[in-house]
N, C-alpha and C. Protein backbone atom coordinates (compact mmCIF):
# COMPACT_ATOMS: atom_id res chain seq x y z
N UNK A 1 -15.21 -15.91 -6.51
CA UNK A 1 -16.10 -15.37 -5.52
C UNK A 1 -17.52 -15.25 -6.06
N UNK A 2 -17.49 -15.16 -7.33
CA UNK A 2 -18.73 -15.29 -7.40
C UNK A 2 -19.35 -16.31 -7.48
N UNK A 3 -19.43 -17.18 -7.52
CA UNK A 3 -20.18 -18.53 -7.75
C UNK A 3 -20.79 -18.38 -6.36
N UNK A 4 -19.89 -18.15 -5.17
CA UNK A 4 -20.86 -17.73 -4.22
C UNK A 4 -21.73 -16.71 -3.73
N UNK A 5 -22.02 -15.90 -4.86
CA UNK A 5 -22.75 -14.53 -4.78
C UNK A 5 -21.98 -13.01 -3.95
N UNK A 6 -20.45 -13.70 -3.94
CA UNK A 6 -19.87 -12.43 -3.43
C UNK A 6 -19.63 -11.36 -4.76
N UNK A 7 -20.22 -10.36 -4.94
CA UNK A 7 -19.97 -9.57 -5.83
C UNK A 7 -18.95 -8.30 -5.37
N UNK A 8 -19.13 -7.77 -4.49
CA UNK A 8 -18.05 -6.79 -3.89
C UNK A 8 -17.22 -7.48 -3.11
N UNK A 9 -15.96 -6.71 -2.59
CA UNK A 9 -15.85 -6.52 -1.69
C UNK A 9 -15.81 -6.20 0.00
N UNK A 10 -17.04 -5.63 -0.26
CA UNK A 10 -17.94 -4.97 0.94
C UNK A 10 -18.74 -6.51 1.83
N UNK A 11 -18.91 -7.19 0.85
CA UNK A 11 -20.04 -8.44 1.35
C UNK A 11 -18.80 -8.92 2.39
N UNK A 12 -17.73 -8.78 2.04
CA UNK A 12 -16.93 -9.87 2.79
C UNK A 12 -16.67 -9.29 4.14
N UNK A 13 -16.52 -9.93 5.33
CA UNK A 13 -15.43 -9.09 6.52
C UNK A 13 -14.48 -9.23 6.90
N UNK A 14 -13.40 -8.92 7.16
CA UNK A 14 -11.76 -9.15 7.66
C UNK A 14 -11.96 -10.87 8.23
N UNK A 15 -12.81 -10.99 8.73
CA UNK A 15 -12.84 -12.14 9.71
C UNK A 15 -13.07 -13.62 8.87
N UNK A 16 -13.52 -13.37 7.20
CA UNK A 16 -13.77 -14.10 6.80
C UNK A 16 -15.17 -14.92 6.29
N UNK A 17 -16.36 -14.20 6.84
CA UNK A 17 -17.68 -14.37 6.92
C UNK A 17 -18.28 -13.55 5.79
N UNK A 18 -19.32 -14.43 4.97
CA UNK A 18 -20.09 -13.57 4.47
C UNK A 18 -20.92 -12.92 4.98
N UNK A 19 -21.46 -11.65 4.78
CA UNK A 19 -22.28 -10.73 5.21
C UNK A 19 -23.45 -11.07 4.18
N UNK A 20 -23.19 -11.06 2.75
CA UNK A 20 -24.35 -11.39 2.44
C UNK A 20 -24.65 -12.46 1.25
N UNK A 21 -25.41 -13.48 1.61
CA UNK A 21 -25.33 -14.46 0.70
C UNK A 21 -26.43 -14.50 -0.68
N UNK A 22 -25.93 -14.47 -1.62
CA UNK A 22 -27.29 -14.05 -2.34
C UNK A 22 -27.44 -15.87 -3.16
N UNK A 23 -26.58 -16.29 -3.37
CA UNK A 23 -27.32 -17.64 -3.72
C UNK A 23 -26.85 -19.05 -2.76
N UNK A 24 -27.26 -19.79 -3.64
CA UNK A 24 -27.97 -20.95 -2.04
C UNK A 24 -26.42 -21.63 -2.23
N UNK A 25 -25.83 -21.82 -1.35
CA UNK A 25 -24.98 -22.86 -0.92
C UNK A 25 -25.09 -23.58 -0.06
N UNK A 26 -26.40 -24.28 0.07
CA UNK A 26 -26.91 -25.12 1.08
C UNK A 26 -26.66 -26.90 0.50
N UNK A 27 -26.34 -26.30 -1.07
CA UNK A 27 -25.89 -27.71 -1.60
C UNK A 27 -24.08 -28.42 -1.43
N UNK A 28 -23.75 -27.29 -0.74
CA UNK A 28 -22.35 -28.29 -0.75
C UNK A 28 -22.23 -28.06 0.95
N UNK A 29 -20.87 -28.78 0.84
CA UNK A 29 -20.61 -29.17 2.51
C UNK A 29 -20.16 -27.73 2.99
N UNK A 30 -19.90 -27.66 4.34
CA UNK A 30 -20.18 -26.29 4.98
C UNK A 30 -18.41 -26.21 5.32
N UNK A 31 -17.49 -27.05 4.69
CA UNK A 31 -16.41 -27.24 4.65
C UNK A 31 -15.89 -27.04 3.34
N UNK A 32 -16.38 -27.33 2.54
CA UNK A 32 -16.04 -26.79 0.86
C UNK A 32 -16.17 -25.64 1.03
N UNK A 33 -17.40 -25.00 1.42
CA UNK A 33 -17.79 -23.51 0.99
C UNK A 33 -16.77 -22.65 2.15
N UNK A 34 -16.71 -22.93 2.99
CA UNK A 34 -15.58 -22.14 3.74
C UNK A 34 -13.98 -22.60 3.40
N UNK A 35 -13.94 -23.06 2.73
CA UNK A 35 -12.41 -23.46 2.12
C UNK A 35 -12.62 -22.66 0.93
N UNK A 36 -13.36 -22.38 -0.38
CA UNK A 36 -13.48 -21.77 -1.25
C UNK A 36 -13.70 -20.66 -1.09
N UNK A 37 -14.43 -20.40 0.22
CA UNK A 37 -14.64 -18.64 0.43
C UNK A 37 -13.38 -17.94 0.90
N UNK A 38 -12.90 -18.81 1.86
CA UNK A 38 -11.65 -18.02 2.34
C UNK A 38 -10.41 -17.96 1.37
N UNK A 39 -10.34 -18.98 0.23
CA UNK A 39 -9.24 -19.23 -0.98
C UNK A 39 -9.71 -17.43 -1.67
N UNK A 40 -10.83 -17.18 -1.78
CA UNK A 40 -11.14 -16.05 -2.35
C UNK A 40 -10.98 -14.88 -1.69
N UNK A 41 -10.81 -15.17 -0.33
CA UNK A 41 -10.76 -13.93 0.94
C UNK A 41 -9.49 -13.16 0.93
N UNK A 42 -8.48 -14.58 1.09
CA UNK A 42 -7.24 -14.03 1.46
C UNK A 42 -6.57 -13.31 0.48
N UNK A 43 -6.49 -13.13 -1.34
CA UNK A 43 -6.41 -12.33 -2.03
C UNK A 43 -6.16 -10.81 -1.69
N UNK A 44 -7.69 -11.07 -1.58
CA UNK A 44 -8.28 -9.23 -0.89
C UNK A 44 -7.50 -9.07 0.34
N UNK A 45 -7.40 -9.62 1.35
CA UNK A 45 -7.18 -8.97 2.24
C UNK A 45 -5.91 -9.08 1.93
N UNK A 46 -4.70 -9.92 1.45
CA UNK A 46 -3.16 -9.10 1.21
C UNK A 46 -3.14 -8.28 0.37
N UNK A 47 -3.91 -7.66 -0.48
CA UNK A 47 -3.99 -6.73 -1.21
C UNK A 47 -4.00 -5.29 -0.70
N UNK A 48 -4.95 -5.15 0.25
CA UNK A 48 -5.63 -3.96 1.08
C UNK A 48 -4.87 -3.64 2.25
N UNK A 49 -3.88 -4.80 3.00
CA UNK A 49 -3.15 -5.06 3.71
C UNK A 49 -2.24 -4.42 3.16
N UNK A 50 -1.66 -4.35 2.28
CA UNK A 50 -0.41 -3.84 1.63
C UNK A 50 -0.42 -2.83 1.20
N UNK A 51 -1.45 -2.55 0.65
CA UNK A 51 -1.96 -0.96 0.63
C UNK A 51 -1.45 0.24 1.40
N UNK A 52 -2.33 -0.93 2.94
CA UNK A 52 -2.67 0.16 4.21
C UNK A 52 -0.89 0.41 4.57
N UNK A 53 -0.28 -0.77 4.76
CA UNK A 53 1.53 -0.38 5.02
C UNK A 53 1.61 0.15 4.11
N UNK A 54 1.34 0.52 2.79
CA UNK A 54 2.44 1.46 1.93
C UNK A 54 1.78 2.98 2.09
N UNK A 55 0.93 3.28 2.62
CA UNK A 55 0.14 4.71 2.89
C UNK A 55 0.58 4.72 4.12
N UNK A 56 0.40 3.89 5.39
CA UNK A 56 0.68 4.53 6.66
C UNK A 56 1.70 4.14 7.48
N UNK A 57 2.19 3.36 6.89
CA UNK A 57 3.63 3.47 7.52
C UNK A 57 4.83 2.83 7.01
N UNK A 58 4.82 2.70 5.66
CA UNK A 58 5.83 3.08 4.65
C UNK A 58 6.14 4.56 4.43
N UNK A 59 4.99 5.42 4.13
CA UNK A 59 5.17 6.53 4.18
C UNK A 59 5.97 7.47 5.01
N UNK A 60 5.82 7.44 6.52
CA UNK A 60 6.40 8.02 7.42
C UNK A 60 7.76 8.02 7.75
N UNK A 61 8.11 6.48 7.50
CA UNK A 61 9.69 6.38 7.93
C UNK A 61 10.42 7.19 6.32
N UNK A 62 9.50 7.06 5.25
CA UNK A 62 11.00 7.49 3.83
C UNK A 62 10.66 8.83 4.24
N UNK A 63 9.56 9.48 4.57
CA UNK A 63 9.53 11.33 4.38
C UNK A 63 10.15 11.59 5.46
N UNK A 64 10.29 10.85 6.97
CA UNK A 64 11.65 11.43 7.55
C UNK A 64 12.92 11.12 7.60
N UNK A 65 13.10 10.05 6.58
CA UNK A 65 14.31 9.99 6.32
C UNK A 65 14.82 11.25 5.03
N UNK A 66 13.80 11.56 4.86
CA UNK A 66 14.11 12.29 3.67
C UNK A 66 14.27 13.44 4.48
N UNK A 67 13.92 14.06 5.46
CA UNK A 67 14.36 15.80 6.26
C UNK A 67 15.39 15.23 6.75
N UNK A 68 15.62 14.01 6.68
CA UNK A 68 17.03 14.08 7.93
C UNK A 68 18.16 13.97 6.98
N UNK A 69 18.14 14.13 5.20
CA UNK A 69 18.97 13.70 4.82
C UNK A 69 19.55 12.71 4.39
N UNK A 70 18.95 11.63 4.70
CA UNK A 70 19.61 10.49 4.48
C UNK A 70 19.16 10.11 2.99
N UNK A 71 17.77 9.96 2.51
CA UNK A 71 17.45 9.53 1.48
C UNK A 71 16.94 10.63 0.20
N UNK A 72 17.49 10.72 -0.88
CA UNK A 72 16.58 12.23 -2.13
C UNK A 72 16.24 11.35 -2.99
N UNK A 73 14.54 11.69 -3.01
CA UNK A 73 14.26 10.71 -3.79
C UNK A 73 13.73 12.08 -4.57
N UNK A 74 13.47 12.22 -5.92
CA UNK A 74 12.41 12.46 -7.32
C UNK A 74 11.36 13.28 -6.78
């Protein structure tokens, strides 16, 4: 990601677009750079994706399985 000046996270959006470009990729095809940007995208977003299910709704089904008995976890 960086070669294309993505340094955070933040630059990127769910959708796949840079927000902010800080160096020139006006030298390659507009088909490379969106094949290389999104090879770098999708990372992050199954990452953060997996996250968000294991906080909001992984969570919910084990803690009521856990009042109802069924599961004792530690």
């Amino acid at each position: 990601m960086i070669q294309f000046g993505i340094k955070t996270e933040i630059e990127v959006t769910s959708w796949g677009r840079i927000v902010n470009i800080i160096t020139k990729v006006y030298k390659k095809k507009l088909r490379d750079v969106t094949k290389s940007v999104m090879e770098a995208v999708i990372p992050i977003k199954r990452h953060y994706r997996k996250l968000f299910k294991q906080e909001f709704l992984l969570r919910p089904i084990v803690e009521s399985m856990e009042t109802n008995g069924f599961i004792r976890t530690l």
